[in-house]
N, C-alpha and C. Protein backbone atom coordinates (compact mmCIF):
# COMPACT_ATOMS: atom_id res chain seq x y z
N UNK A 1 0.85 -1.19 0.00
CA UNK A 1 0.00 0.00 0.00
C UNK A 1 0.89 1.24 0.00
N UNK A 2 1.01 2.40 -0.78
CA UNK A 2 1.11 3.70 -0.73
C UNK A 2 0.83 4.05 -0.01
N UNK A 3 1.82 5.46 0.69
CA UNK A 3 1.26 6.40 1.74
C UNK A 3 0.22 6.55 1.59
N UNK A 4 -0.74 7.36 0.48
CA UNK A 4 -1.84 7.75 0.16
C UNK A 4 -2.81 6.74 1.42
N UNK A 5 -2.96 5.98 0.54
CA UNK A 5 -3.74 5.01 0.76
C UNK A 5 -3.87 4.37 2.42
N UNK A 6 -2.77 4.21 2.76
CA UNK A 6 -2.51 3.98 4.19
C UNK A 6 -2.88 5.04 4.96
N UNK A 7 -2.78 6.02 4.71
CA UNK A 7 -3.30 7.58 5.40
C UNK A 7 -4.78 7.19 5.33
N UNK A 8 -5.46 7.44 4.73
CA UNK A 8 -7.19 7.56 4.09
C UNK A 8 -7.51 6.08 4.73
N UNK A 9 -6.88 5.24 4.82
CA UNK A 9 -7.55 3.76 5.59
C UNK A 9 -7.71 4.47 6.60
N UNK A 10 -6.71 4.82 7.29
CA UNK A 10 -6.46 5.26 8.84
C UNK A 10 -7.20 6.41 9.51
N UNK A 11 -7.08 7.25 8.37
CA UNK A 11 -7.46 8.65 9.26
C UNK A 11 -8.74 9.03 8.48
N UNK A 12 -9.50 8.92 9.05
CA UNK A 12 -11.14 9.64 8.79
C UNK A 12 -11.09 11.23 9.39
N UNK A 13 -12.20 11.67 8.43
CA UNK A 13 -12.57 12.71 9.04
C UNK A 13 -12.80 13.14 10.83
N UNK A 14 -13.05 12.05 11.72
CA UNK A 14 -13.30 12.48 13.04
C UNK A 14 -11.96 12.53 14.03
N UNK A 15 -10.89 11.67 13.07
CA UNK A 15 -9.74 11.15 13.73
C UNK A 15 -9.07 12.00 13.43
N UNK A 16 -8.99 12.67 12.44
CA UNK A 16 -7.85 13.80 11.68
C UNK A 16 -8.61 15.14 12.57
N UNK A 17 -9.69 15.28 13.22
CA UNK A 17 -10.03 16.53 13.75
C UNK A 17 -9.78 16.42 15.12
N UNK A 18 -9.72 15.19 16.04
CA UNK A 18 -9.41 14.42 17.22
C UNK A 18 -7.88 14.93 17.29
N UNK A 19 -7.12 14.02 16.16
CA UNK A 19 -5.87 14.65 16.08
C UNK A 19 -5.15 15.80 16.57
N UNK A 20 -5.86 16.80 15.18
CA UNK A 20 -5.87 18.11 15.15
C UNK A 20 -5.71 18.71 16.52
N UNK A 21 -6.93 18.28 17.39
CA UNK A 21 -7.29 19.01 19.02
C UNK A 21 -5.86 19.00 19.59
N UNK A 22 -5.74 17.17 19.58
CA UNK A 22 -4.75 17.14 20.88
C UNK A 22 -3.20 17.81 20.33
N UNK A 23 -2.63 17.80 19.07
CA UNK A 23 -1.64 18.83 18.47
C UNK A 23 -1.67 20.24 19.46
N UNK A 24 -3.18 20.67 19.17
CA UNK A 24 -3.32 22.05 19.69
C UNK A 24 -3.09 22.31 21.19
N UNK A 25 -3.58 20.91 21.84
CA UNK A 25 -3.30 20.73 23.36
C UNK A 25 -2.02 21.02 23.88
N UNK A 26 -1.44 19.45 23.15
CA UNK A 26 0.55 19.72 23.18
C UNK A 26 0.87 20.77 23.15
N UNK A 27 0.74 21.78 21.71
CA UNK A 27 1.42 22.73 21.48
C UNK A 27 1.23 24.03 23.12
N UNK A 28 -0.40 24.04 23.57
CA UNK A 28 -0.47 25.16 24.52
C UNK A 28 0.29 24.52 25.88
N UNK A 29 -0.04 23.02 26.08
CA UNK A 29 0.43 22.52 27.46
C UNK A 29 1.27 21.32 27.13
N UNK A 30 2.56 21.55 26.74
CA UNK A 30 3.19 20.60 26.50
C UNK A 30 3.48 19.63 27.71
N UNK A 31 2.98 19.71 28.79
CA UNK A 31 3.16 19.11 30.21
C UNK A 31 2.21 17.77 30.13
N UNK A 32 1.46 17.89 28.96
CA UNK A 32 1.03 16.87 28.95
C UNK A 32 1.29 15.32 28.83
N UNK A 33 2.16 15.38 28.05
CA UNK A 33 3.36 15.13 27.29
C UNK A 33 3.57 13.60 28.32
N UNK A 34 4.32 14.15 29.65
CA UNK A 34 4.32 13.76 31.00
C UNK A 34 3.17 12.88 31.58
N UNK A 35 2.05 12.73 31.48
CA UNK A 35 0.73 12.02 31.88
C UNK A 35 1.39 10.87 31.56
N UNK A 36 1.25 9.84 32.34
CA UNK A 36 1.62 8.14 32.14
C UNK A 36 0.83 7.65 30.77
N UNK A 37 -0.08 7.52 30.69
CA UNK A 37 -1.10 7.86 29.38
C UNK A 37 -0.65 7.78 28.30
N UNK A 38 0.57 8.93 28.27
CA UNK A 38 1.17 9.56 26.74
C UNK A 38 2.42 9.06 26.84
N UNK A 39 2.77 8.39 27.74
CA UNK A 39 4.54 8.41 27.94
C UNK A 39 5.24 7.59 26.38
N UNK A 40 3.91 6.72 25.67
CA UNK A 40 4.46 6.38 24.30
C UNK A 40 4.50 7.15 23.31
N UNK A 41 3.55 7.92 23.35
CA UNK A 41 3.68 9.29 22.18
C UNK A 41 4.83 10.06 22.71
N UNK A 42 5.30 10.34 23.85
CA UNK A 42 6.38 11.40 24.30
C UNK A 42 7.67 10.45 23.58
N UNK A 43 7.21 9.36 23.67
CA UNK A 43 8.94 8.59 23.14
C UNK A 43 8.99 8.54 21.88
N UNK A 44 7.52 8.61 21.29
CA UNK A 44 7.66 8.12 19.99
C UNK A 44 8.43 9.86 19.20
N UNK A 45 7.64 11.25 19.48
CA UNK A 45 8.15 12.05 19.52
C UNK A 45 9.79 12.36 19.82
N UNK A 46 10.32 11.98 20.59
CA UNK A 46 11.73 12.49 21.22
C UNK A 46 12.60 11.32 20.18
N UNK A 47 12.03 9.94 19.79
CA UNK A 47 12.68 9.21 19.11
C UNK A 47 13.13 9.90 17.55
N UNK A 48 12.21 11.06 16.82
CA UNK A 48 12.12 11.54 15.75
C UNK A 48 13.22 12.84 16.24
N UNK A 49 13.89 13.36 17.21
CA UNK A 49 14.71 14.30 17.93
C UNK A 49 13.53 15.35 18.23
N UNK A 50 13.05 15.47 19.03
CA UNK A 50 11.78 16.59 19.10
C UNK A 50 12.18 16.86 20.44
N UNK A 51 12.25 17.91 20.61
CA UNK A 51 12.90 18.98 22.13
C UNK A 51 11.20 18.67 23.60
N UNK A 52 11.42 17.91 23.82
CA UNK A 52 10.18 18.19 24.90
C UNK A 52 10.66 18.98 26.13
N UNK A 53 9.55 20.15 26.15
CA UNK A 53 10.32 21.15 27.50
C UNK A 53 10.56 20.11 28.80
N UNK A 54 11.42 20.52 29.83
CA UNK A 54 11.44 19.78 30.53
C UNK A 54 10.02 19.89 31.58
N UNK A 55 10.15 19.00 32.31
CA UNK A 55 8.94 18.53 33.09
C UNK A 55 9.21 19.39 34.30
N UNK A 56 7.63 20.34 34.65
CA UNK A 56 7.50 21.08 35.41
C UNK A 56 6.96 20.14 36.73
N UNK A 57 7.87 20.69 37.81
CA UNK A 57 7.26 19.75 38.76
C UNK A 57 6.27 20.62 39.99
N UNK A 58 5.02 19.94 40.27
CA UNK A 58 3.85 21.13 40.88
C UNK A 58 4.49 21.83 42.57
N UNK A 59 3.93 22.59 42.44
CA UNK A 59 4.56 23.78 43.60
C UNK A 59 4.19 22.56 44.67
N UNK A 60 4.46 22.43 45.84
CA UNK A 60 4.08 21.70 47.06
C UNK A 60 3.20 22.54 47.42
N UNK A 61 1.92 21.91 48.01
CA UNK A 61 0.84 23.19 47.96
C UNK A 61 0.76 23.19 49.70
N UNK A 62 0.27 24.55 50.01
CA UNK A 62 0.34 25.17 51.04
C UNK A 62 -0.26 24.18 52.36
N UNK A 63 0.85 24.35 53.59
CA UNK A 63 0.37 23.42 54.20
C UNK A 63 -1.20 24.26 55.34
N UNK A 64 -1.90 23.51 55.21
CA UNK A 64 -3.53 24.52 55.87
C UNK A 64 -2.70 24.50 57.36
N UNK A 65 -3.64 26.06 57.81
CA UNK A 65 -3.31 26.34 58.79
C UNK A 65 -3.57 25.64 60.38
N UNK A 66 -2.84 25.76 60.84
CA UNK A 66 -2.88 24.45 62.53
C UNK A 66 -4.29 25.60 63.03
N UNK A 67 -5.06 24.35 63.32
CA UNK A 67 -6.33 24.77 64.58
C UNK A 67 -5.82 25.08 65.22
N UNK A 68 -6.67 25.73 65.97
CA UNK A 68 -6.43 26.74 67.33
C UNK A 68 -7.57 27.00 67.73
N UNK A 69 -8.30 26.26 68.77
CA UNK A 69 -9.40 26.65 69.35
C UNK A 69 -9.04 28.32 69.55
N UNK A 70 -10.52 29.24 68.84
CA UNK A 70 -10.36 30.46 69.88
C UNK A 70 -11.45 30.20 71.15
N UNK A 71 -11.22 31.64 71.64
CA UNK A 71 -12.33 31.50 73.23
C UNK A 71 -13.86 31.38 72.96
N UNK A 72 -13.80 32.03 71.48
CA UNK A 72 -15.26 31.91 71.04
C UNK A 72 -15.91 30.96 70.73
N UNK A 73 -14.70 29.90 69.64
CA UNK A 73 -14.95 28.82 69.78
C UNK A 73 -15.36 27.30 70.97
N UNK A 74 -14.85 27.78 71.79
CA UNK A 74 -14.93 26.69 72.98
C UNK A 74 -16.59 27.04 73.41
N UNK A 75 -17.26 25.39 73.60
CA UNK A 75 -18.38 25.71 73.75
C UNK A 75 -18.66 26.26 75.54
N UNK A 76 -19.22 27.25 75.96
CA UNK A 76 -19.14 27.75 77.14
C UNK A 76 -19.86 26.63 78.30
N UNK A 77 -19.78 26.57 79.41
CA UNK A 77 -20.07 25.73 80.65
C UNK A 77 -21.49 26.67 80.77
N UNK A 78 -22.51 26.08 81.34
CA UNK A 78 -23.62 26.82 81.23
C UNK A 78 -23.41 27.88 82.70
N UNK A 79 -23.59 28.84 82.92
CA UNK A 79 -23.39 29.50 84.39
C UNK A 79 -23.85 28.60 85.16
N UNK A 80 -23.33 28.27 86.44
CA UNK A 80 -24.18 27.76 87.37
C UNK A 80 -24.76 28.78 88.22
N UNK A 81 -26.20 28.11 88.37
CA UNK A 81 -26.70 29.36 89.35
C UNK A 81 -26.59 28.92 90.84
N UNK A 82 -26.19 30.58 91.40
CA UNK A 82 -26.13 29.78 92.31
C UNK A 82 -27.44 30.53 93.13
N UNK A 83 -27.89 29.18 94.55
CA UNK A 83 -28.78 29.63 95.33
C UNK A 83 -28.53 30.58 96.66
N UNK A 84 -29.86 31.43 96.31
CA UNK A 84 -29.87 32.25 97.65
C UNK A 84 -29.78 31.82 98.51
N UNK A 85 -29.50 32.25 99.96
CA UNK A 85 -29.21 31.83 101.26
C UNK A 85 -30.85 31.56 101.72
N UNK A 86 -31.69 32.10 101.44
CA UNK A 86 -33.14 32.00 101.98
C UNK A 86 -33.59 30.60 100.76
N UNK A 87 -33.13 30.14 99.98
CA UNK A 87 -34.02 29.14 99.40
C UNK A 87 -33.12 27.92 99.99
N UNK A 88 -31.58 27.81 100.25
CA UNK A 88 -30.83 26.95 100.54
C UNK A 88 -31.86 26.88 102.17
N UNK A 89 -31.90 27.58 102.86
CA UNK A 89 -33.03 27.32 104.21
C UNK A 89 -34.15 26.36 104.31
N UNK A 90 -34.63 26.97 103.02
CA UNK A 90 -36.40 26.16 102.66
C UNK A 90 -36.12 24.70 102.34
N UNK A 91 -35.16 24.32 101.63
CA UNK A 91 -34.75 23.37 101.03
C UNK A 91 -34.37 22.86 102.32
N UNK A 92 -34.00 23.02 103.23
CA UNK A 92 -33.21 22.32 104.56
C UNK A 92 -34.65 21.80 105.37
N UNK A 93 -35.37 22.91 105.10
CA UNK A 93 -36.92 22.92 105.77
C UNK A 93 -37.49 21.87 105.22
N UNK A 94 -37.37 22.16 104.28
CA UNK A 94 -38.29 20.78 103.10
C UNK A 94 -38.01 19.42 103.24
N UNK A 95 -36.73 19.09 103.36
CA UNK A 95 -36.35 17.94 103.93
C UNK A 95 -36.14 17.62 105.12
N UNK A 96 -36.28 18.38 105.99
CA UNK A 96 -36.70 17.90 107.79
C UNK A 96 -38.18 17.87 107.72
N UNK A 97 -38.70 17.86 106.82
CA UNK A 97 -40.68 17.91 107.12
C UNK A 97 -40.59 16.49 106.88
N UNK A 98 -39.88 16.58 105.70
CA UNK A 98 -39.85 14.92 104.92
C UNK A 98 -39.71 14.23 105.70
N UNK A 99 -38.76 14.14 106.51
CA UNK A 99 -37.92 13.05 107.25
C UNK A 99 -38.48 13.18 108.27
N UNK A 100 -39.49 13.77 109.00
CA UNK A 100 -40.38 14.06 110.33
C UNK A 100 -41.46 13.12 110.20
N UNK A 101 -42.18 13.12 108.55
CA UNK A 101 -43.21 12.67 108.21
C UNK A 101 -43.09 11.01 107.65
């Protein structure tokens, strides 16, 4: 078979526009290049001498900030109330009636 011919078996209209895309991809993000995915197209490329930029490696991303309960945060103890001296009485009262009866 002729190039011709071997081309036109192969490449249809949806494949030659498929193509087309990912060319356009490479060309804006050649980092792609790098994806485990592609690592045979990156060889098959570099095998023909083709310069692939080198491989950008990602920033280490920011480590989040350490908790720190604030005061606002902490859930508050409910007040305790405290009792008057005249109900602490009644209550003393209340239970000597009990214990009488």
């Amino acid at each position: 078979m002729d190039r011709d011919r071997l081309v036109k078996a192969f490449l249809t209209y949806q494949r030659k526009e498929e193509l087309k895309a990912f060319v356009n991809l490479v060309k804006k993000n050649p980092q792609v290049l790098y994806h485990p995915d592609l690592e045979f197209f990156k060889e098959f490329l570099e095998s023909f001498g083709a310069k692939i930029p080198e491989e950008e490696k990602p920033a280490p991303a920011p480590e989040p900030p350490k908790e720190e309960k604030k005061e606002e945060e902490k859930t508050p103890e409910p007040p305790k109330e405290e009792e008057k001296p005249e109900e602490k009485e009644e209550e003393k009262k209340n239970l000597n009636n009990l214990m009488m009866n």
